[in-house]
Protein backbone atom coordinates (compact mmCIF):
# COMPACT_ATOMS: atom_id res chain seq x y z
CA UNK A 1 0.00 0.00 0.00
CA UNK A 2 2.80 2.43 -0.94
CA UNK A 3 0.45 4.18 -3.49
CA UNK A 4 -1.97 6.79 -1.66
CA UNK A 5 -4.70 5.73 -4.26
CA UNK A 6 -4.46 2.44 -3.25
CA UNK A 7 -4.34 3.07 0.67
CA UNK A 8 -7.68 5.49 0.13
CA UNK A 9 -9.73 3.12 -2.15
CA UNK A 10 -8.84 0.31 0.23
CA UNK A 11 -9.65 2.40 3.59
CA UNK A 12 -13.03 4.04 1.86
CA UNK A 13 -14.01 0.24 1.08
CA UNK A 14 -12.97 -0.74 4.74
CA UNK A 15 -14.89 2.12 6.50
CA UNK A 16 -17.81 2.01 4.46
CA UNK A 17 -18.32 -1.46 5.15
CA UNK A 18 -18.00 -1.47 8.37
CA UNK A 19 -20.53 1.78 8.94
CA UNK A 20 -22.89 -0.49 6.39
CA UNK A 21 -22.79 -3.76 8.93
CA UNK A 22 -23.14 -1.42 11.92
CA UNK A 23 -26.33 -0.53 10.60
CA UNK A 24 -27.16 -3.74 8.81
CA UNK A 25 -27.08 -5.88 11.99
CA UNK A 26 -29.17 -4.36 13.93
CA UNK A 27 -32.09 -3.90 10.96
CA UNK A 28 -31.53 0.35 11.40
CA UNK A 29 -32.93 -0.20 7.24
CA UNK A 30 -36.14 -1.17 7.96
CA UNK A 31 -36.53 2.21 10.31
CA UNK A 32 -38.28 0.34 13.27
CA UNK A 33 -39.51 2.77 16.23
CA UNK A 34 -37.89 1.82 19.39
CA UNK A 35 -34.79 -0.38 19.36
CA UNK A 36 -33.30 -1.60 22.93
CA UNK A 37 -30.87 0.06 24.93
CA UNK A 38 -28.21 -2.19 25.06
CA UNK A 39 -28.33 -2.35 20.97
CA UNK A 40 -28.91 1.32 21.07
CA UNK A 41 -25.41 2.01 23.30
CA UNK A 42 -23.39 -0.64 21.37
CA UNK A 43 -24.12 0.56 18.21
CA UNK A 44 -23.64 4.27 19.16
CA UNK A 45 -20.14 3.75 20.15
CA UNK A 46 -19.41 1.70 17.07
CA UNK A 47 -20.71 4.29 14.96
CA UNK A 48 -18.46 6.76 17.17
CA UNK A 49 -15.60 4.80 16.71
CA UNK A 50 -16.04 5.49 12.88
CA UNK A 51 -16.56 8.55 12.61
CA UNK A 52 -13.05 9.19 13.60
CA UNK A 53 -11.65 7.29 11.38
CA UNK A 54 -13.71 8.88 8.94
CA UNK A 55 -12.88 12.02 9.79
CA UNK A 56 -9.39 11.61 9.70
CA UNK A 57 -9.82 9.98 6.46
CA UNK A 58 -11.27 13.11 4.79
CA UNK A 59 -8.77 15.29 6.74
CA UNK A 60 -6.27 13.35 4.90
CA UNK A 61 -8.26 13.61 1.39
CA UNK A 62 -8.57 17.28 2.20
CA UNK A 63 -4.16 17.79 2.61
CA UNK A 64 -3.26 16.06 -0.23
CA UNK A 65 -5.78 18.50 -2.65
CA UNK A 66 -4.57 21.22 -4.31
CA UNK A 67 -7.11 23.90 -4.68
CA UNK A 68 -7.71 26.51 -7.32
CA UNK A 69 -8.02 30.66 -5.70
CA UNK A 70 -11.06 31.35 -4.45
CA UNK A 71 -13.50 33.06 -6.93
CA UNK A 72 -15.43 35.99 -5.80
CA UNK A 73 -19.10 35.38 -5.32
CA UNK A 74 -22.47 37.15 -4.38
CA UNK A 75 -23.59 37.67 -0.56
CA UNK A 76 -26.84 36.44 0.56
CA UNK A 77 -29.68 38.08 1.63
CA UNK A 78 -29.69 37.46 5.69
CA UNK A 79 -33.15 38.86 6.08
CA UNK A 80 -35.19 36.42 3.90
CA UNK A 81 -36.38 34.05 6.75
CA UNK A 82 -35.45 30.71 7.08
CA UNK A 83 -37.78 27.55 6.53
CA UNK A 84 -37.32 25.34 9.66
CA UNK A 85 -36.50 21.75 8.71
CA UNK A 86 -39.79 19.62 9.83
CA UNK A 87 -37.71 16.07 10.33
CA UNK A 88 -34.83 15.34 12.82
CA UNK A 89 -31.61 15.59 10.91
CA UNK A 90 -27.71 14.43 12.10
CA UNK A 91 -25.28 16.54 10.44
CA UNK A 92 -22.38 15.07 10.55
CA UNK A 93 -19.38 17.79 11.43
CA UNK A 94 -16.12 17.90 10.35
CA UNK A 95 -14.48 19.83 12.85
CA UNK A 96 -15.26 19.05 16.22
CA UNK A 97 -16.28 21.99 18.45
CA UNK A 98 -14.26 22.77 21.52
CA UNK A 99 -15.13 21.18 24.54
CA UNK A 100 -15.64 23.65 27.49
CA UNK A 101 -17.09 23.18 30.59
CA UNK A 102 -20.63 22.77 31.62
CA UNK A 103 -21.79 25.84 33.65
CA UNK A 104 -23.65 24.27 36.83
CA UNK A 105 -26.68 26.29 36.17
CA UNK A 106 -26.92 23.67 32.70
CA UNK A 107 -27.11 21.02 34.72
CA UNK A 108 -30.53 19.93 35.48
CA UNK A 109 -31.73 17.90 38.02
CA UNK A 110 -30.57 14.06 38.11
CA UNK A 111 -32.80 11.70 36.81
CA UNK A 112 -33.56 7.86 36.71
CA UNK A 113 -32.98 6.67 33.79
CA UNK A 114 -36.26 5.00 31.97
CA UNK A 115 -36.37 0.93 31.37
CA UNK A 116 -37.32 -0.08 28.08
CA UNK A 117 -36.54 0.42 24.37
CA UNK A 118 -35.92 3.76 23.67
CA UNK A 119 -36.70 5.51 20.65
CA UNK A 120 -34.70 4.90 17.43
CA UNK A 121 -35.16 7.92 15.07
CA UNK A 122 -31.52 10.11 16.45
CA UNK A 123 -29.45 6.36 15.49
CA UNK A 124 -31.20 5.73 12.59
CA UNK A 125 -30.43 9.52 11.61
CA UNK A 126 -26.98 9.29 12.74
CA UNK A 127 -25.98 5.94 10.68
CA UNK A 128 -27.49 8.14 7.52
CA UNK A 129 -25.48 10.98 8.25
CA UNK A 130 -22.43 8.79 8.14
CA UNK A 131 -23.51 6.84 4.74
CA UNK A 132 -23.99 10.52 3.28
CA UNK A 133 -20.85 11.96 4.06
CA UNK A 134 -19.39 8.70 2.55
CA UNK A 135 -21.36 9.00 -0.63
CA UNK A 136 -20.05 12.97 -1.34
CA UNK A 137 -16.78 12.62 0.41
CA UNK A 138 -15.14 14.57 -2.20
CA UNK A 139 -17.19 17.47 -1.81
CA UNK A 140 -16.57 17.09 2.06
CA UNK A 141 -13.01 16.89 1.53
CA UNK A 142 -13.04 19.77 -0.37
CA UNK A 143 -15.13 22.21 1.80
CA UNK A 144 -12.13 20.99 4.77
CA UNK A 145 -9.45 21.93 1.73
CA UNK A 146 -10.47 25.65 1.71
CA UNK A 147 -10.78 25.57 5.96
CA UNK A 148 -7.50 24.44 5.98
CA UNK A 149 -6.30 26.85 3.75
CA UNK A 150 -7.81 29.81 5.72
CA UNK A 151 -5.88 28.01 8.90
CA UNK A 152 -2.80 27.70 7.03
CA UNK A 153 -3.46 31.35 5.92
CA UNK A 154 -3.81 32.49 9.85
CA UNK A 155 -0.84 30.94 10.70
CA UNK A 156 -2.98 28.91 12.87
CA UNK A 157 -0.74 25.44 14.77
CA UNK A 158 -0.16 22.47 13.10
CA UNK A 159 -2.43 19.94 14.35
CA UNK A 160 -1.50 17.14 16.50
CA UNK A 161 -2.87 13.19 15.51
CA UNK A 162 -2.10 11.05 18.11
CA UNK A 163 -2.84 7.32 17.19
CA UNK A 164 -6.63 5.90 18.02
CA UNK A 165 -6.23 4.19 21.13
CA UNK A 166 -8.30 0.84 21.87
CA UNK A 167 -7.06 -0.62 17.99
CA UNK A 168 -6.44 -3.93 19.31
CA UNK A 169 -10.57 -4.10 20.09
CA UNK A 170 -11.10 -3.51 16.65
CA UNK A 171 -11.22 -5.98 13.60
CA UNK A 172 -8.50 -6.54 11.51
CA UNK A 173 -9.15 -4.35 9.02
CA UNK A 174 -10.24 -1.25 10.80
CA UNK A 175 -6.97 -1.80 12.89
CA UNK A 176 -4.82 -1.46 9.89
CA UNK A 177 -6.70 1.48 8.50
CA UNK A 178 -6.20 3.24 11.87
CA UNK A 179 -2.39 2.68 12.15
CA UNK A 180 -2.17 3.37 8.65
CA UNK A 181 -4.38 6.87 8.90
CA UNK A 182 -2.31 7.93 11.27
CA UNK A 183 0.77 7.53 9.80
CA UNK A 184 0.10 9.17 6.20
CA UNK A 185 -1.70 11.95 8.50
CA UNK A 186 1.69 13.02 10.22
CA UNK A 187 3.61 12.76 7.09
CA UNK A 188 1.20 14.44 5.08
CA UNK A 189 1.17 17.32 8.05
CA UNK A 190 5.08 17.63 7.90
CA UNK A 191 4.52 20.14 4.48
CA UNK A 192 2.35 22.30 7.29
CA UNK A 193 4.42 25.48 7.58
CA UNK A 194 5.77 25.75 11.11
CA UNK A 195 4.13 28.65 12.77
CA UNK A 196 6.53 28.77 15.69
């Protein structure tokens, strides 16, 4: 897997099967109502688990483009109001927003948690979400080109990938995607200019 080509074809194949069978095996297709907890937790965290890798896939799509200058284009009008969307929608980000903490006056009151199925609409919506961002990963990759480029621009840091930890818990596969991710990520980001 020396060729890039090869490494993204093979790791698009990889992830996308893995986010299909995720899905798959726990019937999210046929869009049932209420799915169990357990199911609903196990799944979540699987789907978690790819998104990274995901992400880091695109990030790595989006360093190795080389993008055309920006063309000017027309504003919008920001006092035409805005439909509101009717149905629950997952949009899956590429950037992750900062984490800061939770003021206590946020926190509400602590509550026992509900037995039962719980609803299945926000899993269903993520697993979606996922397949979407897989089927217009290009256009993805290119929206984080022109971020990165205003970052670069900035002078903003060079970012830091640390390897995913847990790999050994994953398949095969996904395990070798990972290590390999995270190795074409920190050579790719070695062409970052240093801002220090």
């Amino acid at each position: 897997m020396t060729d890039c080509t090869d490494f993204f074809s093979q790791a698009f194949y990889t992830i996308a099967r893995a986010i299909a069978e995720a899905g798959v095996n726990v019937d999210l297709f046929k869009n049932p109502q209420t799915i169990a907890k357990s199911v609903n937790r196990r799944v979540r965290a699987e789907l978690k688990r790819l998104a990274v890798l995901l992400r880091r896939l695109i990030f790595l799509e989006a360093l190795q483009m080389e993008l055309a200058p920006l063309t000017p284009r027309i504003g919008s009008n920001y006092y035409e109001p805005k439909k509101p969307d009717a149905e629950y929608r997952y949009i899956f980000t590429m950037v992750p927003a900062p984490s800061r903490p939770c003021p206590h006056f946020l926190k509400g009151p602590v509550i026992v948690p509900t037995r039962g199925p719980v609803p299945a609409a926000p899993l269903i919506a993520r697993w979606n979400a996922m397949l979407d961002t897989l089927k217009h990963h290009k256009r993805r990759a290119r929206c984080l080109a022109r971020t990165i480029q205003r970052w670069q621009a900035a002078g903003e840091a060079r970012p830091h990938v640390p390897p995913i930890p847990n790999t050994h818990r994953m398949p095969a596969d996904l395990g070798l995607v990972s290590g390999g991710l995270t190795v074409q990520l920190n050579d790719a980001l070695k062409r970052w200019p240093d801002s220090s």
